[in-house]
C-alpha atoms as a PDB file:
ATOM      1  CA  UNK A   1      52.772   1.566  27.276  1.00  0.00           C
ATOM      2  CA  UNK A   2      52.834  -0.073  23.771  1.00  0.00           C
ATOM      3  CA  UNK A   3      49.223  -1.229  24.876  1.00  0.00           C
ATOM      4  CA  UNK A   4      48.160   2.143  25.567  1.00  0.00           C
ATOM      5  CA  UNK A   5      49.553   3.856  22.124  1.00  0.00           C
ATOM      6  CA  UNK A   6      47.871   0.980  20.150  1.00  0.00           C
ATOM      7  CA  UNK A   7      44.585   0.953  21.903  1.00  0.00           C
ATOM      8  CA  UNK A   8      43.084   4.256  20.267  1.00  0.00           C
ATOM      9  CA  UNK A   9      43.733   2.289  16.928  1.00  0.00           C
ATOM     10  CA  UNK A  10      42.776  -1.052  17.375  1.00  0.00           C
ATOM     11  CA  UNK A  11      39.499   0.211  18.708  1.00  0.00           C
ATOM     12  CA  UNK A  12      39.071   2.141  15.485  1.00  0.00           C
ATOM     13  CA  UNK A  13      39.150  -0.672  13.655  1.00  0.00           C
ATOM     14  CA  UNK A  14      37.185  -3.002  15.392  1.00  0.00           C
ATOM     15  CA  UNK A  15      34.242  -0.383  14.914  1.00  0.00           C
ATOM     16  CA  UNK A  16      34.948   0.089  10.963  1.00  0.00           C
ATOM     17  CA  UNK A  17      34.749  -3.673  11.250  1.00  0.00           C
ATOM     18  CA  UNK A  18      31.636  -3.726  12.970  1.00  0.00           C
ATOM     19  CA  UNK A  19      30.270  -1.252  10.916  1.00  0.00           C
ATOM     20  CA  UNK A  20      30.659  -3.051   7.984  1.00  0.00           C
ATOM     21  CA  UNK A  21      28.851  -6.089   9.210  1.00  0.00           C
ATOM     22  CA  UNK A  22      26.325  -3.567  10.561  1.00  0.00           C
ATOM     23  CA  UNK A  23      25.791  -2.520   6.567  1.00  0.00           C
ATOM     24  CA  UNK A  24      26.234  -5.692   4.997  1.00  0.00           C
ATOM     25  CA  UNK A  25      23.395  -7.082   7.229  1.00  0.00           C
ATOM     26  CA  UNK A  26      21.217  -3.896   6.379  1.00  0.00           C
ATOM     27  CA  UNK A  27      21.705  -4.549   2.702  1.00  0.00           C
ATOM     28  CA  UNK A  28      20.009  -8.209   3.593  1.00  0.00           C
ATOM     29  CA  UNK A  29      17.151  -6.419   5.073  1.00  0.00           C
ATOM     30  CA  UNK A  30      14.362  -4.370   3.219  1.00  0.00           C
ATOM     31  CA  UNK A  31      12.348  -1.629   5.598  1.00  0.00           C
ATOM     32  CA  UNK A  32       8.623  -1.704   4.677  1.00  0.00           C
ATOM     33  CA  UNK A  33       6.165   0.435   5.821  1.00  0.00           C
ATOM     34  CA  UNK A  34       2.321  -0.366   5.036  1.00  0.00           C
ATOM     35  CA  UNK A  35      -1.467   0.911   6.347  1.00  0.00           C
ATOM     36  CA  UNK A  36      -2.682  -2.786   7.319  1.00  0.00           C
ATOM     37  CA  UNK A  37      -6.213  -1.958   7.528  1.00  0.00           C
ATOM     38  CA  UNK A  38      -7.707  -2.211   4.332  1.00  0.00           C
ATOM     39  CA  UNK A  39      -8.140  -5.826   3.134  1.00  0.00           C
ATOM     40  CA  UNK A  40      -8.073  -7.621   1.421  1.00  0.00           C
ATOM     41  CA  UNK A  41      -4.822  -5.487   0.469  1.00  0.00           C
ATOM     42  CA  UNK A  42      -3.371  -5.063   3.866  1.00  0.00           C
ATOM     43  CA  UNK A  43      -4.970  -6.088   6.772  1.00  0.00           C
ATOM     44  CA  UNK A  44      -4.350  -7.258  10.356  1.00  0.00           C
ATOM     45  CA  UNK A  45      -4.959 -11.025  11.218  1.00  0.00           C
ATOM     46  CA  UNK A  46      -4.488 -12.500  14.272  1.00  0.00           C
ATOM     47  CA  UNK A  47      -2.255 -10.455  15.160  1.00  0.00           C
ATOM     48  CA  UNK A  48      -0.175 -10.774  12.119  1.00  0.00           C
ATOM     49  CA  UNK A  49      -0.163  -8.383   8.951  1.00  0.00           C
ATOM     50  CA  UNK A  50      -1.881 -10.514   6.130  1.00  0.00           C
ATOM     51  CA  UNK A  51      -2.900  -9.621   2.420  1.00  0.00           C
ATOM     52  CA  UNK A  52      -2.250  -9.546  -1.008  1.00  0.00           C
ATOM     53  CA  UNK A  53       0.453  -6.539  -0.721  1.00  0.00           C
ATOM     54  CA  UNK A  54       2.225  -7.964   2.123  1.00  0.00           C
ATOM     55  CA  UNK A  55       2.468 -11.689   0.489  1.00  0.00           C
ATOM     56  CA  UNK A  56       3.602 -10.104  -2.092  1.00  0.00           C
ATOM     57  CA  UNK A  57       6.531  -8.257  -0.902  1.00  0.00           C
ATOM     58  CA  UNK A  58       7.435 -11.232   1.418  1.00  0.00           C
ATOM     59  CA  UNK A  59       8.263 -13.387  -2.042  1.00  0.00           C
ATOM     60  CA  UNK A  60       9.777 -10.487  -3.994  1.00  0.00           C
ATOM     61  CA  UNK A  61      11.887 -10.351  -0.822  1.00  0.00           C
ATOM     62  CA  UNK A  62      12.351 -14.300  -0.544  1.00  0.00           C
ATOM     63  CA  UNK A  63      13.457 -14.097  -4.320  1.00  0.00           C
ATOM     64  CA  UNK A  64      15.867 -11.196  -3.661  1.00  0.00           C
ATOM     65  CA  UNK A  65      17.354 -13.002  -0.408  1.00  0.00           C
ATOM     66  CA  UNK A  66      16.056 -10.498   1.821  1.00  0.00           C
ATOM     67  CA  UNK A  67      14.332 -10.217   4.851  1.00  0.00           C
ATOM     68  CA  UNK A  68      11.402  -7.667   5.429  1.00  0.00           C
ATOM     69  CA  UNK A  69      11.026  -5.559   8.685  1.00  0.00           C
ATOM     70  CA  UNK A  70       7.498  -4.013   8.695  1.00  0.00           C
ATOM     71  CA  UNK A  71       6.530  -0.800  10.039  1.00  0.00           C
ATOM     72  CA  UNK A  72       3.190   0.146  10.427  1.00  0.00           C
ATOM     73  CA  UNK A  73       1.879   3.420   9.827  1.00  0.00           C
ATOM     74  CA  UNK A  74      -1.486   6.062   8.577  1.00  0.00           C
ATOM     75  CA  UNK A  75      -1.501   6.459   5.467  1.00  0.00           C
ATOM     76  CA  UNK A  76      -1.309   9.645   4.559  1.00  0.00           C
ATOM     77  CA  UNK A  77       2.791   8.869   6.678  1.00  0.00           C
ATOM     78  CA  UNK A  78       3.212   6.141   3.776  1.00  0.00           C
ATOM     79  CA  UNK A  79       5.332   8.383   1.379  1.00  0.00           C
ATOM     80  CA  UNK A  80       7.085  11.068   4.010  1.00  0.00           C
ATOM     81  CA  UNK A  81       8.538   8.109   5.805  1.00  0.00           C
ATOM     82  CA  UNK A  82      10.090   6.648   2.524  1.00  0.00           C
ATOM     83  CA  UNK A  83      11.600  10.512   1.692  1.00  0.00           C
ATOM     84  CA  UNK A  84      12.965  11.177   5.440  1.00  0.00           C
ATOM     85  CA  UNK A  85      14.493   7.978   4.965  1.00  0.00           C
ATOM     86  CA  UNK A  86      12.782   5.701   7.923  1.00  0.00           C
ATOM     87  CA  UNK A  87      11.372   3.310   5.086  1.00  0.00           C
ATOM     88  CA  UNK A  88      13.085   2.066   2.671  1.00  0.00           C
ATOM     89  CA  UNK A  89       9.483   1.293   0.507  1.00  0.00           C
ATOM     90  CA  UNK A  90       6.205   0.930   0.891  1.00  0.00           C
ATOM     91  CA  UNK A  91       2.770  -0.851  -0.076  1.00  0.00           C
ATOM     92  CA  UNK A  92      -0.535  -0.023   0.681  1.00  0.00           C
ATOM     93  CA  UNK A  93      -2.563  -0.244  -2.283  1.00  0.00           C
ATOM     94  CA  UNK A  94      -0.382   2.947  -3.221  1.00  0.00           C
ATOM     95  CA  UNK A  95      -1.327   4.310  -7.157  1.00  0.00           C
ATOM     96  CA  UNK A  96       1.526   5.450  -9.011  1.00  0.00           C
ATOM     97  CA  UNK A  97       0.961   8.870 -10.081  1.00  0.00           C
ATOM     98  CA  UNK A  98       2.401  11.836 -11.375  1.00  0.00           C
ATOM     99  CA  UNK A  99       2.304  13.551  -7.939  1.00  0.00           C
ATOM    100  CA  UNK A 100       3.754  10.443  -6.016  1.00  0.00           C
ATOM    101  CA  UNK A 101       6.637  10.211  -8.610  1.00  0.00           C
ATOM    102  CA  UNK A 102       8.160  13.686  -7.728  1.00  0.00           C
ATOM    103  CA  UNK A 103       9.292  12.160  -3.819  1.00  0.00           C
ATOM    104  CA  UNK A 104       9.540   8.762  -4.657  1.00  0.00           C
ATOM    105  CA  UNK A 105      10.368   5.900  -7.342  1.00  0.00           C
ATOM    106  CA  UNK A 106       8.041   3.152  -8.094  1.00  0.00           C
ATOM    107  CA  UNK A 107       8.458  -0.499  -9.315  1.00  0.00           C
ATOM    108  CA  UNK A 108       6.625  -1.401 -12.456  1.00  0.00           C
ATOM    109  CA  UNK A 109       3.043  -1.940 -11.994  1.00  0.00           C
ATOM    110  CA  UNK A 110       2.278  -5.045 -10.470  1.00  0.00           C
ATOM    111  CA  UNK A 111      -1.989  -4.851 -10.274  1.00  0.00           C
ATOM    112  CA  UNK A 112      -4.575  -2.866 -12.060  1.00  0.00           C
ATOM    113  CA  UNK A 113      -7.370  -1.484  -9.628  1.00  0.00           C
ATOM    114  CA  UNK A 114      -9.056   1.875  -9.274  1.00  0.00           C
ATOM    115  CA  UNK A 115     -11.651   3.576  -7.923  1.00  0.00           C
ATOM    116  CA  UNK A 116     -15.071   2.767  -7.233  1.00  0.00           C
ATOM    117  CA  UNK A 117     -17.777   3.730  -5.319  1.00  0.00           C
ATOM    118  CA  UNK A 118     -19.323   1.130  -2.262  1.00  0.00           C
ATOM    119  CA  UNK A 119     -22.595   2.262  -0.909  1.00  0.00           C
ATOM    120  CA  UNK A 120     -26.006   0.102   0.786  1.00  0.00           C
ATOM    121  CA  UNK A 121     -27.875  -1.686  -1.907  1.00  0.00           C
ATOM    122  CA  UNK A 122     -31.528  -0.244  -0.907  1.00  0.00           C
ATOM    123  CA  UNK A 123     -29.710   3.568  -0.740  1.00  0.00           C
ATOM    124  CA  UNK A 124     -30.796   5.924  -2.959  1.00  0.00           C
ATOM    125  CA  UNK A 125     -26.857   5.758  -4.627  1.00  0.00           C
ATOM    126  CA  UNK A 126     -27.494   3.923  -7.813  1.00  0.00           C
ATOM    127  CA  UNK A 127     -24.883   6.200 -10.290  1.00  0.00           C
ATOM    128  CA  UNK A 128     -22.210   8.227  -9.803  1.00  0.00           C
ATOM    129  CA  UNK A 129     -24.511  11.426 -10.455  1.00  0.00           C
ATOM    130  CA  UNK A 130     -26.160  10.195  -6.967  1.00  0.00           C
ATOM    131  CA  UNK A 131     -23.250  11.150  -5.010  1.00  0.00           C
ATOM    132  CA  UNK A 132     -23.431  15.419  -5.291  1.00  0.00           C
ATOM    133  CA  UNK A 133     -24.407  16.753  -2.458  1.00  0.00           C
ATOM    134  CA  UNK A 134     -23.987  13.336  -0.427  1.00  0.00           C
ATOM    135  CA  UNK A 135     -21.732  12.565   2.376  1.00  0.00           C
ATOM    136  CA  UNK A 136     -18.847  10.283   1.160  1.00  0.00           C
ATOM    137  CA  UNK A 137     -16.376   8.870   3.421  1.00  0.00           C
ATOM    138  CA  UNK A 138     -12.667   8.342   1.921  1.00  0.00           C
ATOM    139  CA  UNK A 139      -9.253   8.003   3.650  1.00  0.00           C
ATOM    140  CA  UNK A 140      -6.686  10.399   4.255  1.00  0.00           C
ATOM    141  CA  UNK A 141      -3.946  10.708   2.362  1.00  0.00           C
ATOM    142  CA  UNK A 142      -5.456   9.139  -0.611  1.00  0.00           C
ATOM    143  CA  UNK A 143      -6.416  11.040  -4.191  1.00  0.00           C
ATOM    144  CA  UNK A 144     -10.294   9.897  -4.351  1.00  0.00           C
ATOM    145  CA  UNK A 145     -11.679  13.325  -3.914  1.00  0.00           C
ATOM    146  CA  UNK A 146      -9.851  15.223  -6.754  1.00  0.00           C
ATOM    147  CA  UNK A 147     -11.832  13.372  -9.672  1.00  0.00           C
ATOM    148  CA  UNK A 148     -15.307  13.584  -7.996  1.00  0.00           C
ATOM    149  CA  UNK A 149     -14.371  17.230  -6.883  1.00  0.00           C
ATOM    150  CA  UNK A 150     -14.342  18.270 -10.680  1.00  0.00           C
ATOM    151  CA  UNK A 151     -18.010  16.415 -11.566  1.00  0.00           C
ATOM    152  CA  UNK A 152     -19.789  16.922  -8.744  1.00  0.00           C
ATOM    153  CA  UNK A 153     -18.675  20.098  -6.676  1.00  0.00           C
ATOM    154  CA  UNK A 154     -21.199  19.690  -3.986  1.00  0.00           C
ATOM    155  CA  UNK A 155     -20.354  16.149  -2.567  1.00  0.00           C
ATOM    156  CA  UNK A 156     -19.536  16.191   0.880  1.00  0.00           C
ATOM    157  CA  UNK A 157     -16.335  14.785   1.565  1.00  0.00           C
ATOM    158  CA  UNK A 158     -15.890  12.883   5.007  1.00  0.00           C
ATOM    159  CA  UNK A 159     -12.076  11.928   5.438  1.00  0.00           C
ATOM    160  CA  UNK A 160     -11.472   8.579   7.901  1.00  0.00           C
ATOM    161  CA  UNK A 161      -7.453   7.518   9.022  1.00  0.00           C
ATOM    162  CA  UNK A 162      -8.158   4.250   8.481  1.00  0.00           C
ATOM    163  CA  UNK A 163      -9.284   2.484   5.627  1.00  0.00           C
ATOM    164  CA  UNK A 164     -11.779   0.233   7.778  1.00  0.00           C
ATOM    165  CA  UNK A 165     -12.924   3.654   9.666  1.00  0.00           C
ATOM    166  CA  UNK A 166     -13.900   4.505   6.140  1.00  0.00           C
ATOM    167  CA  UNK A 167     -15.752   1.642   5.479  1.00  0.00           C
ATOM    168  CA  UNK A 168     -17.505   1.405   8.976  1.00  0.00           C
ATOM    169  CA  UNK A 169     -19.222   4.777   8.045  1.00  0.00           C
ATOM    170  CA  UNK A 170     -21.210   3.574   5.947  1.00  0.00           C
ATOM    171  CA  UNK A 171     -22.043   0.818   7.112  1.00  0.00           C
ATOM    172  CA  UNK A 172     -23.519   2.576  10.555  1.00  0.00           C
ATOM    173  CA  UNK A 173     -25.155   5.388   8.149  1.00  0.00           C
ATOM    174  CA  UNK A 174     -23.080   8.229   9.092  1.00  0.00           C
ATOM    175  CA  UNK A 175     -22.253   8.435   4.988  1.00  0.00           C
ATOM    176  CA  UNK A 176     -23.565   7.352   2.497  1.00  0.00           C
ATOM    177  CA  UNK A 177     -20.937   5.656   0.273  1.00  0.00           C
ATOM    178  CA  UNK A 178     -17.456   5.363   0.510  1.00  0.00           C
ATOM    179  CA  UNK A 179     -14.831   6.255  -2.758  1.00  0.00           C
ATOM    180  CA  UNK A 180     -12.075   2.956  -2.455  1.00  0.00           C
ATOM    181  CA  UNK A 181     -10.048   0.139  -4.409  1.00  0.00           C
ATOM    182  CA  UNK A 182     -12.031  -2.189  -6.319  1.00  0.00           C
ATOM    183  CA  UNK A 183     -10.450  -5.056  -4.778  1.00  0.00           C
ATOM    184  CA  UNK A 184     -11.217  -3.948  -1.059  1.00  0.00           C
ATOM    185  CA  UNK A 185     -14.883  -2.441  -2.011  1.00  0.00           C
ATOM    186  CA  UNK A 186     -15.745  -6.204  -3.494  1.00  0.00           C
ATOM    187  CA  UNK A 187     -14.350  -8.152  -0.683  1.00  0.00           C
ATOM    188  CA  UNK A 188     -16.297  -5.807   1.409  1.00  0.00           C
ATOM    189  CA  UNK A 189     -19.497  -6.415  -0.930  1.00  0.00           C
ATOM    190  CA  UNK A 190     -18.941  -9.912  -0.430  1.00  0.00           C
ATOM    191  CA  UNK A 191     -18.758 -10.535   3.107  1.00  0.00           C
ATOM    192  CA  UNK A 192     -21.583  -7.926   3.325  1.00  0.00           C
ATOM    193  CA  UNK A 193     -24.801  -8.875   1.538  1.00  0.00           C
ATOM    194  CA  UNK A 194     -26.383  -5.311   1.811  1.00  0.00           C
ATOM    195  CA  UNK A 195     -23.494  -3.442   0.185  1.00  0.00           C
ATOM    196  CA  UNK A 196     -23.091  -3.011  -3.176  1.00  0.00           C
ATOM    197  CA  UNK A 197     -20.296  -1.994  -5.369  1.00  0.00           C
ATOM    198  CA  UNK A 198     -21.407   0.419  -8.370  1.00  0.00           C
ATOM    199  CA  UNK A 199     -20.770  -1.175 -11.886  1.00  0.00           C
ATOM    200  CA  UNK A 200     -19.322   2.523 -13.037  1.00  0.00           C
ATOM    201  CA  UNK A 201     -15.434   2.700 -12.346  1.00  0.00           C
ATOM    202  CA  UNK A 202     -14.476   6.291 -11.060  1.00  0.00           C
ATOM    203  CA  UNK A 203     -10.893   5.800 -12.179  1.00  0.00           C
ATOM    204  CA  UNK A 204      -8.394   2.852 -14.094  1.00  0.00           C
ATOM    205  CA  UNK A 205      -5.343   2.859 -11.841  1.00  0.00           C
ATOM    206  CA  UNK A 206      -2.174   0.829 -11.798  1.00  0.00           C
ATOM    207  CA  UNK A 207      -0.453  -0.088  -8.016  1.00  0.00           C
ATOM    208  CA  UNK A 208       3.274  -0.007  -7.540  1.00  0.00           C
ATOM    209  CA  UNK A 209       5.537  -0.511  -4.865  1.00  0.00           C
ATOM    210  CA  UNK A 210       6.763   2.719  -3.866  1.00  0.00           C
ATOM    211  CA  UNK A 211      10.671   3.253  -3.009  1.00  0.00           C
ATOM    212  CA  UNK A 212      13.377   5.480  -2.315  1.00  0.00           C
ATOM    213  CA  UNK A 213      14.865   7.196  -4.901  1.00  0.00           C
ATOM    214  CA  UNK A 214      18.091   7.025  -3.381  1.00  0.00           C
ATOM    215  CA  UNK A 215      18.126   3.163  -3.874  1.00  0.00           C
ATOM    216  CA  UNK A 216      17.449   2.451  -7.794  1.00  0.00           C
ATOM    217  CA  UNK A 217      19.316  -1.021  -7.170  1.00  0.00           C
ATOM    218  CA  UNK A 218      16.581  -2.045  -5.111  1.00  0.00           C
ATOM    219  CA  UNK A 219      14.283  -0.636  -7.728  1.00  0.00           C
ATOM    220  CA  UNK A 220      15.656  -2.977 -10.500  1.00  0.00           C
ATOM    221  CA  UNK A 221      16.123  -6.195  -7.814  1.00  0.00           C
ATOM    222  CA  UNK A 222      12.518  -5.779  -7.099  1.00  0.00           C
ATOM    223  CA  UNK A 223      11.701  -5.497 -10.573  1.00  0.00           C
ATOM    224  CA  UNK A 224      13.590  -8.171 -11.604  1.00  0.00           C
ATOM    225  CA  UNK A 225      11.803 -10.180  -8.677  1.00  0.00           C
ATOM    226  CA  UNK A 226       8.437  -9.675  -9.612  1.00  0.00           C
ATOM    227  CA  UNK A 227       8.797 -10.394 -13.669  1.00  0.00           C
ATOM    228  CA  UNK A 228      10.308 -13.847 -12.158  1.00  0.00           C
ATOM    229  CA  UNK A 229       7.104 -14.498 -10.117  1.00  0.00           C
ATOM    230  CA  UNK A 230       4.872 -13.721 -12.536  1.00  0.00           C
ATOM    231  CA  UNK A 231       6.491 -16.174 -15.210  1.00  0.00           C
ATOM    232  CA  UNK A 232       7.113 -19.163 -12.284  1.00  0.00           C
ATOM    233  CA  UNK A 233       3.014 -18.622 -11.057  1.00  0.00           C
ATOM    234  CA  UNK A 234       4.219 -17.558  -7.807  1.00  0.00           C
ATOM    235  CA  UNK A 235       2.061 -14.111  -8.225  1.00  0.00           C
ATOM    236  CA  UNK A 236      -1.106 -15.929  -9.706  1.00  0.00           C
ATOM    237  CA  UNK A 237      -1.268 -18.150  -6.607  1.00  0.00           C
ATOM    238  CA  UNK A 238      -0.935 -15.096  -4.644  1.00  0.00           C
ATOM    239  CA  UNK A 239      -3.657 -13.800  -6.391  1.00  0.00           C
ATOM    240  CA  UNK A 240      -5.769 -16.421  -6.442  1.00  0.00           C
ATOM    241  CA  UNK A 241      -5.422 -16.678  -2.917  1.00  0.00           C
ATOM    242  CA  UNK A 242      -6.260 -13.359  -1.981  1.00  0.00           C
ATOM    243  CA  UNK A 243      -8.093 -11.784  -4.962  1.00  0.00           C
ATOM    244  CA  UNK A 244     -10.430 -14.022  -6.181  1.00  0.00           C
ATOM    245  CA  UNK A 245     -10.256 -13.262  -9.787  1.00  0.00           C
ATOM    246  CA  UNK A 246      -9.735  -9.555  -9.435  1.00  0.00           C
ATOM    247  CA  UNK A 247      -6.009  -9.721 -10.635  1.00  0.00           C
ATOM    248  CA  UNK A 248      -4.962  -8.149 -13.846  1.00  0.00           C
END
């Protein structure tokens, strides 16, 4: 009988009790969601996600003593996962703008890219001017149109989910140049001898890690993580590794 009247509350307890551990280990763990198919950023290798964005993350994490659980996803599901709370951040080559900053938080900058444009080298695409009334492929969810919109109203804007889709258009003919990063249009160049990447910048952009804004603690731990790789050399070997150079 005593059993009986004390069951209802030591069962209570023993689920506040695993709740907490439930939490505590959550609090170990950061959820990151990423596009992995635009390298050398994000990419899949065998069969593991690789890059410059997802080293990255895995030592701010290592220094925060976290873990990382990756999700994948499109792109243009990058920021509405973070906001219906699925994600806790994400990296993808994401620009910090003034757009972005309304749903989400971002950690300081932590590379300098932008927007250029990758075409074939014996096209007739040898300026920006080039590109009206051209098809351009770009990816979903990302902001290359809205500059290129305003100079050149009659470009013809073809819109690819993935970021290698995007790239693969050109390449087979179907457009003819694709708006990207720097970094991914000149490891494209590279391992492509055809391509080239024009010497006019379309846009000076800075790349953060974009994050809840109901967690500004993890805000300031990443922070705090990154200014401590970048004075050990932990973020120039990165660099090196992946970016060749291209690191700012």
């Amino acid at each position: 009988m005593v059993l009986h009247k004390l069951l209802p509350t030591t069962l209570f307890v023993l689920f506040l009790s695993g709740f907490a551990s439930g939490s505590q280990a959550a609090s170990d763990t950061i959820r990151v969601i990423t596009d992995p198919t635009l390298p050398p950023m994000e990419f899949m290798q065998s069969g593991q996600r690789a890059g410059f964005d997802v080293e990255l993350v895995e030592a701010l994490a290592k220094e925060m003593g976290k873990k990382v659980e990756w999700t994948d996803s499109d792109y243009q599901g990058l920021i509405p996962a973070i906001v219906s709370g699925r994600a806790d951040a994400a990296v993808s080559a994401i620009y910090i703008s003034d757009a972005r900053k309304k749903l989400v938080d971002f950690t300081d900058p932590y590379l300098v890219g932008g927007q250029v444009v990758l075409t074939k080298k014996d096209g007739t695409i040898k300026t920006l001017k080039d590109l009206d009334g051209r098809n351009v492929s770009v990816q979903m969810g990302t902001d290359s149109t809205k500059y290129l919109q305003g100079k050149f109203p009659h470009v013809k804007f073809v819109e690819a989910e993935k970021g290698e889709v995007m790239l693969d258009l050109v390449n087979t003919g179907r457009t003819d140049a694709a708006i990207t990063g720097r970094q991914a249009a000149g490891l494209y160049a590279h391992n492509h001898p055809n391509f080239t990447v024009l010497p006019e910048q379309i846009t000076t952009r800075e790349y953060g890690i974009a994050v809840s804004k109901k967690q500004p603690e993890l805000i300031k731990e990443m922070n705090a993580a990154l200014a401590r790789i970048r004075s050990d050399g932990g973020y120039q070997k990165i660099a090196d590794k992946w970016l060749k150079g291209q690191a700012q």
